[in-house]
PDB file of N, CA and C in Angstrom:
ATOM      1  N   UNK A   1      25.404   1.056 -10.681  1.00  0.00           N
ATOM      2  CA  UNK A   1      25.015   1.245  -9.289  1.00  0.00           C
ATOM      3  C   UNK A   1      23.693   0.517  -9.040  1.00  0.00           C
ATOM      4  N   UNK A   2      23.810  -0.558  -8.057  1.00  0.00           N
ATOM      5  CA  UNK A   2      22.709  -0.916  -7.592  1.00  0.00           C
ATOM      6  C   UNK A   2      21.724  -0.288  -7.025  1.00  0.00           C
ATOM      7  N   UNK A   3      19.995  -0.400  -6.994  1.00  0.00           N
ATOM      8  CA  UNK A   3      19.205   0.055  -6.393  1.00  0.00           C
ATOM      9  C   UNK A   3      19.301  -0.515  -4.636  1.00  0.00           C
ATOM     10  N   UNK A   4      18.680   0.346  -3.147  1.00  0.00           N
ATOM     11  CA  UNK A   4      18.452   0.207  -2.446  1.00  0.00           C
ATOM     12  C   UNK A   4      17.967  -1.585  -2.310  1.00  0.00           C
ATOM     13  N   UNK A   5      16.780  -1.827  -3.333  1.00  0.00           N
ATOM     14  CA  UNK A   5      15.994  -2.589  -3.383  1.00  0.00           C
ATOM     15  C   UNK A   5      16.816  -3.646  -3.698  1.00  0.00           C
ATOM     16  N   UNK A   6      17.293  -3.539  -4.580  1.00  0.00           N
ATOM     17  CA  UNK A   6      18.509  -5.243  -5.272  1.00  0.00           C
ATOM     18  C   UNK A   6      19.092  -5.324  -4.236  1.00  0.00           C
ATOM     19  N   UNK A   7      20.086  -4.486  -3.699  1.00  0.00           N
ATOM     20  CA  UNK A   7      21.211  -4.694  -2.696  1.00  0.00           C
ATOM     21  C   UNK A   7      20.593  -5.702  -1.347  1.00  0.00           C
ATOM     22  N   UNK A   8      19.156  -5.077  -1.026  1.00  0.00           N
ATOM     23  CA  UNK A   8      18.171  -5.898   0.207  1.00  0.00           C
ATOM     24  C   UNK A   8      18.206  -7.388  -0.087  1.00  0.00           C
ATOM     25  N   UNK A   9      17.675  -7.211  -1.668  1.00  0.00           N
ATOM     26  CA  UNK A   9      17.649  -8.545  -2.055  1.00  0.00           C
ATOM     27  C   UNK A   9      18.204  -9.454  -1.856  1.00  0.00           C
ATOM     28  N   UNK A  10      19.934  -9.295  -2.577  1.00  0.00           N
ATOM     29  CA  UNK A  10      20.845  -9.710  -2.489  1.00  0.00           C
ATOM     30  C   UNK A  10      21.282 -10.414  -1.295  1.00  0.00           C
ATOM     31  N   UNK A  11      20.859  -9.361  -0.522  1.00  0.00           N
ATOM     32  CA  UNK A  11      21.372  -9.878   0.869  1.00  0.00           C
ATOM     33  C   UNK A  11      20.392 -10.880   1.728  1.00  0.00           C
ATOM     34  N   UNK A  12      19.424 -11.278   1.234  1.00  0.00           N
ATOM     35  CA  UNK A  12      18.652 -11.920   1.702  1.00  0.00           C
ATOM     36  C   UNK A  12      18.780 -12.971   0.881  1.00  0.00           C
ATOM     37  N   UNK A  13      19.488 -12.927  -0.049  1.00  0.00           N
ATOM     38  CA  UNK A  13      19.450 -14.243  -1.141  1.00  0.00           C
ATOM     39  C   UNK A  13      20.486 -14.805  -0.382  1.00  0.00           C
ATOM     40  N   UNK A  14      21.974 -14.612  -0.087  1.00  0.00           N
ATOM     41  CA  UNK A  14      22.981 -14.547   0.117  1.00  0.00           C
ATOM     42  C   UNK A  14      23.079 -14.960   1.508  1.00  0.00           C
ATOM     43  N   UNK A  15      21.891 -14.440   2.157  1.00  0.00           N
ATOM     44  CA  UNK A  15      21.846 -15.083   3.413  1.00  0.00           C
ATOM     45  C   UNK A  15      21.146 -16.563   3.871  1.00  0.00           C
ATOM     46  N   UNK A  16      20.411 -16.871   2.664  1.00  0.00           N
ATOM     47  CA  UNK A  16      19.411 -17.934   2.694  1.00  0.00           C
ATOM     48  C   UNK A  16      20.172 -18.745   1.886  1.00  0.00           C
ATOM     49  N   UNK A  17      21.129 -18.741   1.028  1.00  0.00           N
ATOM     50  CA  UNK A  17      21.675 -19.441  -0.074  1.00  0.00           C
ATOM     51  C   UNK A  17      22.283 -20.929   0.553  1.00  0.00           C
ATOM     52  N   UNK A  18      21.991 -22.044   0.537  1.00  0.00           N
ATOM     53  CA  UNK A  18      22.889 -23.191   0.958  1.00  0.00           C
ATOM     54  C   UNK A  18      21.904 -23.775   1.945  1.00  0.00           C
ATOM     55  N   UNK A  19      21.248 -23.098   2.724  1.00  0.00           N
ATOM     56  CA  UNK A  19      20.420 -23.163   3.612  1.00  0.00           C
ATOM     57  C   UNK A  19      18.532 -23.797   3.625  1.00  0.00           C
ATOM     58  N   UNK A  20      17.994 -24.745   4.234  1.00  0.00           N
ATOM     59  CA  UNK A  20      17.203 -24.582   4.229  1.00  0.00           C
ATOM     60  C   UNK A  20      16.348 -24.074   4.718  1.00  0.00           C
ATOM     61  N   UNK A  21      15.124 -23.781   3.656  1.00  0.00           N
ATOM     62  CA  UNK A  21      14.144 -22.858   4.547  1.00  0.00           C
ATOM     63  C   UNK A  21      13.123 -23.702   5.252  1.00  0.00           C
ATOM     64  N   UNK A  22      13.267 -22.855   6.262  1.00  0.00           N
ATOM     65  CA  UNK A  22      12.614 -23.125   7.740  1.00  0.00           C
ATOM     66  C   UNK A  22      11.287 -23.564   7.172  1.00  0.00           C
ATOM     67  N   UNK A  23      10.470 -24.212   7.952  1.00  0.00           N
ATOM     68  CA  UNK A  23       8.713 -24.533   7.473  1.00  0.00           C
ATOM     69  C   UNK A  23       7.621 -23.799   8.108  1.00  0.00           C
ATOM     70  N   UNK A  24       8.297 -22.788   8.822  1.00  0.00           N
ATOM     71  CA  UNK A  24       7.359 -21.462   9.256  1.00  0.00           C
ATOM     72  C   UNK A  24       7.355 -20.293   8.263  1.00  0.00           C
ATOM     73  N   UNK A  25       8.374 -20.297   7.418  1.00  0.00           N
ATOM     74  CA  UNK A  25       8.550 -19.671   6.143  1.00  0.00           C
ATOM     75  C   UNK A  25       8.049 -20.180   5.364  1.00  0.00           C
ATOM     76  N   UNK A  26       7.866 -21.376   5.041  1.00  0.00           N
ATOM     77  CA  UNK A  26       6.989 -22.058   4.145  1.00  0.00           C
ATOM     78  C   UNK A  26       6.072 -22.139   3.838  1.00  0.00           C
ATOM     79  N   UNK A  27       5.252 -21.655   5.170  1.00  0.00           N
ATOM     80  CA  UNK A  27       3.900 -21.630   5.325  1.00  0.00           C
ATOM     81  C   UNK A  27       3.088 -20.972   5.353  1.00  0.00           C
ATOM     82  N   UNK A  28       3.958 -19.424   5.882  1.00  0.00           N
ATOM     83  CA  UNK A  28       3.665 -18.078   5.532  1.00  0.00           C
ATOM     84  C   UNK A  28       3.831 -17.677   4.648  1.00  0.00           C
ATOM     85  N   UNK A  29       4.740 -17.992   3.674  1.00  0.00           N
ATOM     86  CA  UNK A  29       4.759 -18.043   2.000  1.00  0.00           C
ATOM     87  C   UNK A  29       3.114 -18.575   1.247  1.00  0.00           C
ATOM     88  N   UNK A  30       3.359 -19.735   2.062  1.00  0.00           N
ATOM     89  CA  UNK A  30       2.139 -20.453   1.021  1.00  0.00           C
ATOM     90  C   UNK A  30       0.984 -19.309   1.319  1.00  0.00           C
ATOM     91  N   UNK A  31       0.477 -18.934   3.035  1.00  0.00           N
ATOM     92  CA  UNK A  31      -0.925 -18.246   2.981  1.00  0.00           C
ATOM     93  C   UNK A  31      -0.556 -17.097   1.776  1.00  0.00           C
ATOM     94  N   UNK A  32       0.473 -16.541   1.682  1.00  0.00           N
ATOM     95  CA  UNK A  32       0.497 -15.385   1.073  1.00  0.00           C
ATOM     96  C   UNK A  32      -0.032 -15.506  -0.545  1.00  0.00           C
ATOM     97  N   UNK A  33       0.583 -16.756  -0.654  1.00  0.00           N
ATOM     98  CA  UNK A  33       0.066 -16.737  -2.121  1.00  0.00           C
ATOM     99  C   UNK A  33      -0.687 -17.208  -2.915  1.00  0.00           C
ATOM    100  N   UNK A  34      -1.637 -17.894  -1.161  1.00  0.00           N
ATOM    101  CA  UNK A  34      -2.780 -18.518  -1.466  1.00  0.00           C
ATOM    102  C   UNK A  34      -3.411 -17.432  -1.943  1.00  0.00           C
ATOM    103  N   UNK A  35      -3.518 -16.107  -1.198  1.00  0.00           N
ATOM    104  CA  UNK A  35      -4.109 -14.760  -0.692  1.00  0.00           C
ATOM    105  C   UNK A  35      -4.266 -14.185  -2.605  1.00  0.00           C
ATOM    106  N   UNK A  36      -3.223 -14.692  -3.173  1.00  0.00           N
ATOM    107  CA  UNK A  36      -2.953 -13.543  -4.131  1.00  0.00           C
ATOM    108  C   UNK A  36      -3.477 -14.676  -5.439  1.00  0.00           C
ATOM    109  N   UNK A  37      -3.936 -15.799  -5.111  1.00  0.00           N
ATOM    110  CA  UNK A  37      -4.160 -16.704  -6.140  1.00  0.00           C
ATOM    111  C   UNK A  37      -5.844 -16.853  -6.426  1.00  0.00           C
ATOM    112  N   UNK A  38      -6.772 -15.740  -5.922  1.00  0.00           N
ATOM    113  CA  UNK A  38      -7.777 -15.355  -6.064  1.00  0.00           C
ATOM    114  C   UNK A  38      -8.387 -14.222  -7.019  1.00  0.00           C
ATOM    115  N   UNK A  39      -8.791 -14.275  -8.221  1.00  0.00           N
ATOM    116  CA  UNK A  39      -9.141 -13.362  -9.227  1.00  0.00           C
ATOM    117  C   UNK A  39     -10.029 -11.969  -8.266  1.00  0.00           C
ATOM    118  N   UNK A  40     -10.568 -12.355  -7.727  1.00  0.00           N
ATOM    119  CA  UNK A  40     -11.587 -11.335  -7.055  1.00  0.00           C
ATOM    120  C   UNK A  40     -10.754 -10.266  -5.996  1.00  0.00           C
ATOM    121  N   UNK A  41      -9.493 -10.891  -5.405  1.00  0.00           N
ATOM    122  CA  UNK A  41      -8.914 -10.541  -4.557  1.00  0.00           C
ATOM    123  C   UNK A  41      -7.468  -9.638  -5.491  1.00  0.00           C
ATOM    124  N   UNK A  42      -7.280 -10.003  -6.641  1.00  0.00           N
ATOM    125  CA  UNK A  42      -6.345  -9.412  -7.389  1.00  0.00           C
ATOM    126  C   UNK A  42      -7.071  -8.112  -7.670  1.00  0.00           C
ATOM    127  N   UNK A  43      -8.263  -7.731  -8.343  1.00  0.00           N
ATOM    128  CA  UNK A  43      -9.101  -6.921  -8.580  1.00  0.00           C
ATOM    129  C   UNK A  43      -9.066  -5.805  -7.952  1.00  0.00           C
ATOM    130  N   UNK A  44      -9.201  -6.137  -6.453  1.00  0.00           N
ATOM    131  CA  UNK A  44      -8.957  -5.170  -5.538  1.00  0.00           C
ATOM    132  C   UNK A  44      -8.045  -4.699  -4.863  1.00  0.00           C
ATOM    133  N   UNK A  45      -6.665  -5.542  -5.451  1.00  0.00           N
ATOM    134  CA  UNK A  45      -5.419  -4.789  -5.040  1.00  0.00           C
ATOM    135  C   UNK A  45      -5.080  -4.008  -6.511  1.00  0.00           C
ATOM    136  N   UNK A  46      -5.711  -4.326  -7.548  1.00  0.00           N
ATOM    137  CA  UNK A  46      -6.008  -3.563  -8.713  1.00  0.00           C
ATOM    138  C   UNK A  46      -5.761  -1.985  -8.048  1.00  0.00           C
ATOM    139  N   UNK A  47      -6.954  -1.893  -7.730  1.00  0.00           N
ATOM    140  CA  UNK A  47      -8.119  -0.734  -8.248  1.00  0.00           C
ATOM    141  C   UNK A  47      -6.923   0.277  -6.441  1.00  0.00           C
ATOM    142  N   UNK A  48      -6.671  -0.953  -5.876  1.00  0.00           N
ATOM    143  CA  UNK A  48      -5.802   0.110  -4.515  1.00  0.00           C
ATOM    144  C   UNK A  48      -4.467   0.026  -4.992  1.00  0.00           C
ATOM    145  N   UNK A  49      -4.068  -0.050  -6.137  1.00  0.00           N
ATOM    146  CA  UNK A  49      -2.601   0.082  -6.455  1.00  0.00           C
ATOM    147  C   UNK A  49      -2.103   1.150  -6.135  1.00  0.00           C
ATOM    148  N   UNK A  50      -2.670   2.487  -6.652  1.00  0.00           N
ATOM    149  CA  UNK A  50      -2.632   4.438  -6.601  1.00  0.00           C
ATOM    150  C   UNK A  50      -3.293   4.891  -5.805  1.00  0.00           C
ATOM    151  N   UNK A  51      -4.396   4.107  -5.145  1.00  0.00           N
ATOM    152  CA  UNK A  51      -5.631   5.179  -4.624  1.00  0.00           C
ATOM    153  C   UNK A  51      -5.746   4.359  -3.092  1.00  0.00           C
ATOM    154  N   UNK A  52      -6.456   5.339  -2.431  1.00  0.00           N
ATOM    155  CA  UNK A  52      -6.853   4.847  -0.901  1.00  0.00           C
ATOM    156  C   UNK A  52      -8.300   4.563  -1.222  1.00  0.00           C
ATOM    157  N   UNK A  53      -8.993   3.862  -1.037  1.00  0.00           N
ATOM    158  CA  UNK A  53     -10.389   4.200  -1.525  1.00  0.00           C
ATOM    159  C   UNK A  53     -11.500   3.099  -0.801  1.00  0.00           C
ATOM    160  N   UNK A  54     -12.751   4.130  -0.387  1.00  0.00           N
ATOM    161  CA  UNK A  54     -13.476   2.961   0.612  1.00  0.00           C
ATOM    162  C   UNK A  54     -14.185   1.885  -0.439  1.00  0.00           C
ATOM    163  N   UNK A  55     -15.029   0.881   0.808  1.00  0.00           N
ATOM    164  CA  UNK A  55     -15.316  -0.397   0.219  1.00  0.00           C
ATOM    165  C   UNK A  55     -16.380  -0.222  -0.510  1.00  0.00           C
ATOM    166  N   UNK A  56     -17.719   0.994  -0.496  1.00  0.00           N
ATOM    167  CA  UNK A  56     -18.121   1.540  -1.863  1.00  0.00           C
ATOM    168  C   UNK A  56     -17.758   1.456  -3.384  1.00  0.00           C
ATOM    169  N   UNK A  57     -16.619   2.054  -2.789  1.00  0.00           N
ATOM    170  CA  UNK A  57     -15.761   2.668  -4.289  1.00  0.00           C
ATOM    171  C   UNK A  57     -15.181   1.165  -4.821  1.00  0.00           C
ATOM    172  N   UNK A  58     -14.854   0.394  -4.275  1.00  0.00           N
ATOM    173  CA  UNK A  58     -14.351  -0.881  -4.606  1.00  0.00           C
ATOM    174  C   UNK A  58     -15.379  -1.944  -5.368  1.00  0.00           C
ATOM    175  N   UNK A  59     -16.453  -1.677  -4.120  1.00  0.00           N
ATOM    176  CA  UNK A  59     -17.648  -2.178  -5.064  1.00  0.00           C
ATOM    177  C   UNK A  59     -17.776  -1.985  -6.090  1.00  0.00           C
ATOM    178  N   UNK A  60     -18.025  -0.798  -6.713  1.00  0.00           N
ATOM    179  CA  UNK A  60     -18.118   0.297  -7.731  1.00  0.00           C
ATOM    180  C   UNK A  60     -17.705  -0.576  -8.811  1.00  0.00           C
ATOM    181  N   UNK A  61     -16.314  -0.151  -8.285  1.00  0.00           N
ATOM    182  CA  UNK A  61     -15.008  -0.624  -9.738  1.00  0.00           C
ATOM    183  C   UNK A  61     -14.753  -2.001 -10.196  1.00  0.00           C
ATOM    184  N   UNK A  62     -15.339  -2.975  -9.004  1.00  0.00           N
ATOM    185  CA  UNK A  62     -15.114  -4.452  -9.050  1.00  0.00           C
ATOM    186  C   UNK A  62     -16.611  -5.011  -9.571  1.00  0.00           C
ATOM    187  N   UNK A  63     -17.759  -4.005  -9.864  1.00  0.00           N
ATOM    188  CA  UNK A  63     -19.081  -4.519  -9.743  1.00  0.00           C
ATOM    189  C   UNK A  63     -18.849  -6.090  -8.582  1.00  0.00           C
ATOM    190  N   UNK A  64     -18.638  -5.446  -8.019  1.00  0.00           N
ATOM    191  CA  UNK A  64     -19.484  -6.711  -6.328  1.00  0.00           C
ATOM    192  C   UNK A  64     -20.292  -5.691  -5.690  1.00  0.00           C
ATOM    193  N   UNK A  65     -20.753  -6.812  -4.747  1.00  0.00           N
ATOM    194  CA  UNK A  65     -21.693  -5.984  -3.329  1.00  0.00           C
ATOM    195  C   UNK A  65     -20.585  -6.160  -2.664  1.00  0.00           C
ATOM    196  N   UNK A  66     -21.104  -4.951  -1.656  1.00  0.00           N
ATOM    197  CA  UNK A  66     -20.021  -4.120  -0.445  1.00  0.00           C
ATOM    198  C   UNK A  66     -19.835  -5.393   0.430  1.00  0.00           C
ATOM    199  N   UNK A  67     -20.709  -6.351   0.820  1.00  0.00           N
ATOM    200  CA  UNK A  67     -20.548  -7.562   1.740  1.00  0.00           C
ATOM    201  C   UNK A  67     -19.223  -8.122   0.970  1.00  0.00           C
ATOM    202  N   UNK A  68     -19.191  -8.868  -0.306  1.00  0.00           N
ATOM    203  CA  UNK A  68     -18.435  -9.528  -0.930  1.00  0.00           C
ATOM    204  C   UNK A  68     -16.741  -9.055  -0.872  1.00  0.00           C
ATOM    205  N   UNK A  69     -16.903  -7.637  -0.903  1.00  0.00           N
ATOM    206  CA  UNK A  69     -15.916  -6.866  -1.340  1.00  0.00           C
ATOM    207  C   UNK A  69     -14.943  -7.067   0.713  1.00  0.00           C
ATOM    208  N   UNK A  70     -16.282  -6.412   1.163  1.00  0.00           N
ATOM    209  CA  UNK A  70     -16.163  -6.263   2.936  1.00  0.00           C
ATOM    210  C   UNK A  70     -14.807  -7.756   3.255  1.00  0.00           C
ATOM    211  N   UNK A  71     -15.782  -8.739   2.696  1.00  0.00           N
ATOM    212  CA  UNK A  71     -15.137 -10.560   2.684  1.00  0.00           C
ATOM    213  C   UNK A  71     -14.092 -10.656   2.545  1.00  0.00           C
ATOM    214  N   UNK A  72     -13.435  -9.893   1.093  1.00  0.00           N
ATOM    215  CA  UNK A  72     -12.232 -10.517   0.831  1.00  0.00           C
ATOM    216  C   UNK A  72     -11.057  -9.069   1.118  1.00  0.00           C
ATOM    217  N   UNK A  73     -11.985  -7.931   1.640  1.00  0.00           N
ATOM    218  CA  UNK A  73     -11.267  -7.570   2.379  1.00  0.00           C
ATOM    219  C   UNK A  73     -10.617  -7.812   3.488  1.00  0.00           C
ATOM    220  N   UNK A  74     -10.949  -8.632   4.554  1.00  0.00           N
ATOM    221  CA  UNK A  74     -10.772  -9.456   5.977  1.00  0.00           C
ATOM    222  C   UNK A  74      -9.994 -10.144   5.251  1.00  0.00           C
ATOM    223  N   UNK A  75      -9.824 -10.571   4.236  1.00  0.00           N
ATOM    224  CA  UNK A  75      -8.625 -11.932   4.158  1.00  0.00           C
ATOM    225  C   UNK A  75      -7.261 -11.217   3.584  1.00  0.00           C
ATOM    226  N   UNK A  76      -7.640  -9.948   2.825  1.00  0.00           N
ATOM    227  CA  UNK A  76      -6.347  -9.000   2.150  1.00  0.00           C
ATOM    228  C   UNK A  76      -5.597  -8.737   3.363  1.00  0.00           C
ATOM    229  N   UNK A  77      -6.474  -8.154   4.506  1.00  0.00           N
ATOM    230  CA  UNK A  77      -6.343  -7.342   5.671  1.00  0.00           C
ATOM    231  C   UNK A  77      -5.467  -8.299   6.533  1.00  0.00           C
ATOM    232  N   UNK A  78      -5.810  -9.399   6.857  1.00  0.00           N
ATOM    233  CA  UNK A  78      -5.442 -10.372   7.541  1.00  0.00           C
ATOM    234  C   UNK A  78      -3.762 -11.122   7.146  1.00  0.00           C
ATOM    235  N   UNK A  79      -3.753 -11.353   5.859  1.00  0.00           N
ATOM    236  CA  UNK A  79      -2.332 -11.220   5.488  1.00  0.00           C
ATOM    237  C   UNK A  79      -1.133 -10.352   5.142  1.00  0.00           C
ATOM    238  N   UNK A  80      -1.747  -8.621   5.221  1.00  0.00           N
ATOM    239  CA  UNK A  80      -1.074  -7.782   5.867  1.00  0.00           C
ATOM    240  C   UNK A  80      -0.416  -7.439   4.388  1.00  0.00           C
ATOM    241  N   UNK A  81      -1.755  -7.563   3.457  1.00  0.00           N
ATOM    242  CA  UNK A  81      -1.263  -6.906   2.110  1.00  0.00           C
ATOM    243  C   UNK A  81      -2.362  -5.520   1.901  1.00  0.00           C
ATOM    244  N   UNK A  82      -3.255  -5.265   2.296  1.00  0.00           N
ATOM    245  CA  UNK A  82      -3.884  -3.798   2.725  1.00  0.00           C
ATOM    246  C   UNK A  82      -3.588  -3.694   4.321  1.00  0.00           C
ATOM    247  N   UNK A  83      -4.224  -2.118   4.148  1.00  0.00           N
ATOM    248  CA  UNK A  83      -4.089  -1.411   5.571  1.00  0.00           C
ATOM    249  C   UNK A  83      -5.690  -0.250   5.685  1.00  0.00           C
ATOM    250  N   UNK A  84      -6.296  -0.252   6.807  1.00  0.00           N
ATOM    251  CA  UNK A  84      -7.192   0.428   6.424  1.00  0.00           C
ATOM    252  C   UNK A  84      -6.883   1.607   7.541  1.00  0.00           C
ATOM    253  N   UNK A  85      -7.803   2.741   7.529  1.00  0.00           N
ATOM    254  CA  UNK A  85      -7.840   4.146   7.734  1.00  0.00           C
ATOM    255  C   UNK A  85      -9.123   4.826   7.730  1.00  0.00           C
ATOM    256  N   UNK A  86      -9.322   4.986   9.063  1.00  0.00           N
ATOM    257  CA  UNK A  86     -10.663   5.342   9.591  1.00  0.00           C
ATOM    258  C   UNK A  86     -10.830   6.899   9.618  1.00  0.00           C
ATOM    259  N   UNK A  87     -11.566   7.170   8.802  1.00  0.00           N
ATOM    260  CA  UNK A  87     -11.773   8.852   8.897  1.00  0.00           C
ATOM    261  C   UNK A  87     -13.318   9.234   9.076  1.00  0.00           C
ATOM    262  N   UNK A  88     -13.907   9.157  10.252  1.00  0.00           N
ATOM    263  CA  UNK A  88     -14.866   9.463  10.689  1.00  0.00           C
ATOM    264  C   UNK A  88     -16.198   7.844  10.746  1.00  0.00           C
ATOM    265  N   UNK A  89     -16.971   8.102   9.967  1.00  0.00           N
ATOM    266  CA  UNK A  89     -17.541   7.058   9.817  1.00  0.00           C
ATOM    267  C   UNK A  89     -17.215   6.245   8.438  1.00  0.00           C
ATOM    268  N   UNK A  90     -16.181   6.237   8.324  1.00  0.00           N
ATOM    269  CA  UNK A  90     -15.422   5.768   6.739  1.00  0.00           C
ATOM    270  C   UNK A  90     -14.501   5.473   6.733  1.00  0.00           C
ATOM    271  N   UNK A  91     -14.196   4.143   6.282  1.00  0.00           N
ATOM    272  CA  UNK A  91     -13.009   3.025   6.304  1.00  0.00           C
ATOM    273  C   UNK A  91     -11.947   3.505   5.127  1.00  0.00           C
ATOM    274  N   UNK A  92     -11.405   3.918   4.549  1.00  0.00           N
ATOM    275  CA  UNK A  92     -10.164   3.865   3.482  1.00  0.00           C
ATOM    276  C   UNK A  92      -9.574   2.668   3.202  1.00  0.00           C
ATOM    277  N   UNK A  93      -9.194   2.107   2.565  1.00  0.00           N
ATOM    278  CA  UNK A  93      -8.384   0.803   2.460  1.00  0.00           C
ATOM    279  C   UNK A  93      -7.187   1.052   1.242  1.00  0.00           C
ATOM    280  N   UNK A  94      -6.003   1.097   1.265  1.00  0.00           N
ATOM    281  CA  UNK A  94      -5.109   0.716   0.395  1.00  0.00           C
ATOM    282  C   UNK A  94      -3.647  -0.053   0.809  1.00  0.00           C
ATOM    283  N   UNK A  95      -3.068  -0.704  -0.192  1.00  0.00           N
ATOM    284  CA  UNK A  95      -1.596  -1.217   0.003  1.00  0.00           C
ATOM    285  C   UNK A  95      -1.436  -1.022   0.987  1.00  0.00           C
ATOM    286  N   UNK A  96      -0.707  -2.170   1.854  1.00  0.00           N
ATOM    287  CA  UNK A  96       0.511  -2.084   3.009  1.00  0.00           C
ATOM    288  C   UNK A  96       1.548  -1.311   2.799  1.00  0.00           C
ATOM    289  N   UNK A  97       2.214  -1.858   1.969  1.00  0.00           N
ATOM    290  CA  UNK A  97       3.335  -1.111   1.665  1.00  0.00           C
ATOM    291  C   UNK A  97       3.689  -1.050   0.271  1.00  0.00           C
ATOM    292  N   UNK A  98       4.830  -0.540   0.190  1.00  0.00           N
ATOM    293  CA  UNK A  98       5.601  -1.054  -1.509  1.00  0.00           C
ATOM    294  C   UNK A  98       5.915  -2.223  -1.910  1.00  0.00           C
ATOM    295  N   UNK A  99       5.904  -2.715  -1.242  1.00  0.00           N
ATOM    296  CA  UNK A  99       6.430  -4.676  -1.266  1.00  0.00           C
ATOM    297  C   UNK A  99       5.036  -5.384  -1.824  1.00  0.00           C
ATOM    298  N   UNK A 100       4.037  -4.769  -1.451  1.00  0.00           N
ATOM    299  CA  UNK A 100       2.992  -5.545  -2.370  1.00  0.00           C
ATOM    300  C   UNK A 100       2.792  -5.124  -3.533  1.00  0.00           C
ATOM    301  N   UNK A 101       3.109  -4.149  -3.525  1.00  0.00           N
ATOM    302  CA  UNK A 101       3.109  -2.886  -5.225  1.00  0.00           C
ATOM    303  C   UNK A 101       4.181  -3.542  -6.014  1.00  0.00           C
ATOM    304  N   UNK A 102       5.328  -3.889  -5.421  1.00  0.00           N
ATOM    305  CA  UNK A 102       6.412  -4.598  -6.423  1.00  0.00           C
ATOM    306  C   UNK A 102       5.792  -6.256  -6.790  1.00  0.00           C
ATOM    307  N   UNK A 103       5.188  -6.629  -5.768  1.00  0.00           N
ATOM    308  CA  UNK A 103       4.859  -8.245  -6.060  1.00  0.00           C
ATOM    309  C   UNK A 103       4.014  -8.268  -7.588  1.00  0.00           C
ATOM    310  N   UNK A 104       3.131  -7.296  -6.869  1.00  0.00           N
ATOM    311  CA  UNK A 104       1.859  -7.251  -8.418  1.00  0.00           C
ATOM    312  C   UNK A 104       2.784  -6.849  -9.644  1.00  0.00           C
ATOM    313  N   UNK A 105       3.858  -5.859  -9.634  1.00  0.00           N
ATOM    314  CA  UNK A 105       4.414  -5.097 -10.598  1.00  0.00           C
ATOM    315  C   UNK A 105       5.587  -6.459 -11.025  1.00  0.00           C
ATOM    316  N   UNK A 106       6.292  -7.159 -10.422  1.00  0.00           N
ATOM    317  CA  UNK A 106       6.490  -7.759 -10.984  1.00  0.00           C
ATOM    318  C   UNK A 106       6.117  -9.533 -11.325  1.00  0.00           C
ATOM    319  N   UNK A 107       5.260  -9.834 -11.072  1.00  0.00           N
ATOM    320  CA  UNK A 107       4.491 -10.865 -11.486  1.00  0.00           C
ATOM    321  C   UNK A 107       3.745 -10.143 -12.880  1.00  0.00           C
ATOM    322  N   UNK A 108       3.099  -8.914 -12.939  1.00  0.00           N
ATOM    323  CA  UNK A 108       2.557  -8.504 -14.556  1.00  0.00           C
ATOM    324  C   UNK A 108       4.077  -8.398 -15.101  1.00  0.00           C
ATOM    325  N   UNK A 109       5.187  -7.927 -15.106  1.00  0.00           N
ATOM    326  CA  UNK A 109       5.919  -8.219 -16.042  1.00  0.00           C
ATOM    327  C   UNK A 109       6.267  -9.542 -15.833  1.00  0.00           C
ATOM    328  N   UNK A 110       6.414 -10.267 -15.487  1.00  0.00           N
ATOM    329  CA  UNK A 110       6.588 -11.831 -16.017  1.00  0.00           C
ATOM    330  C   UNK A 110       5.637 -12.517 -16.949  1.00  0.00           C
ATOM    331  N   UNK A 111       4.671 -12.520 -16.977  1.00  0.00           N
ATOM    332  CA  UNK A 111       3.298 -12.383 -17.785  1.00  0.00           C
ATOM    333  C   UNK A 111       3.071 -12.101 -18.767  1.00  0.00           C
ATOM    334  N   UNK A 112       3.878 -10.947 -19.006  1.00  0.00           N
ATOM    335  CA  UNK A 112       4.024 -10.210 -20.063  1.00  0.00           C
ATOM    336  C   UNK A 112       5.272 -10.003 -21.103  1.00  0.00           C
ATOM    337  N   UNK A 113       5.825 -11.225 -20.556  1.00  0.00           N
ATOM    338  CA  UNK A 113       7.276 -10.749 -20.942  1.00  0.00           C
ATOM    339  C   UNK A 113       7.177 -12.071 -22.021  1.00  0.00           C
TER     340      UNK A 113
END
């Protein structure tokens, strides 16, 4: 039995198969993985893999300053691989969704394999 997730796949493979891809896909591909081809910027989808956690705490764990961290937050934010969450005078920041949790999860097993 296939997972939810393969079957999506599938069908998106299946639908693109023979076909070329468009160059608005191409391009939004590329920012994306420009986004993810930054050591400093991996770090901090690190440390927000499990946790919601403000740009303090990021600092913290990444030893940067909060400006630096603030920086490449706007560019995580901007390609719509975090999400942030305002609770009073305090920003939260973690994952968009599961789709970035699988990207990281499976790019380390390729790596590793």
């Amino acid at each position: 039995m296939k997972c939810e997730y393969c079957k999506y796949n599938t069908e998106i493979v299946d639908r693109l198969k023979n076909k070329e891809i468009p160059e608005e896909v191409v391009a939004k591909l590329t920012e994306v993985f420009k986004v993810f081809g930054d050591g400093t910027r991996i770090k901090i989808l690190w440390n927000l893999f499990d946790n919601e956690i403000c740009v303090a705490e990021i600092a913290e764990k990444t030893k940067m300053s909060q400006s630096a961290v603030s920086h490449q937050l706007r560019i995580l934010k901007q390609a719509r691989l975090i999400k942030a969450r305002r609770d009073g005078k305090n920003t939260f920041y973690s994952l968009d969704d599961e789709h970035v949790k699988r990207i990281v999860e499976q790019v380390m097993i390729h790596i590793t394999e």
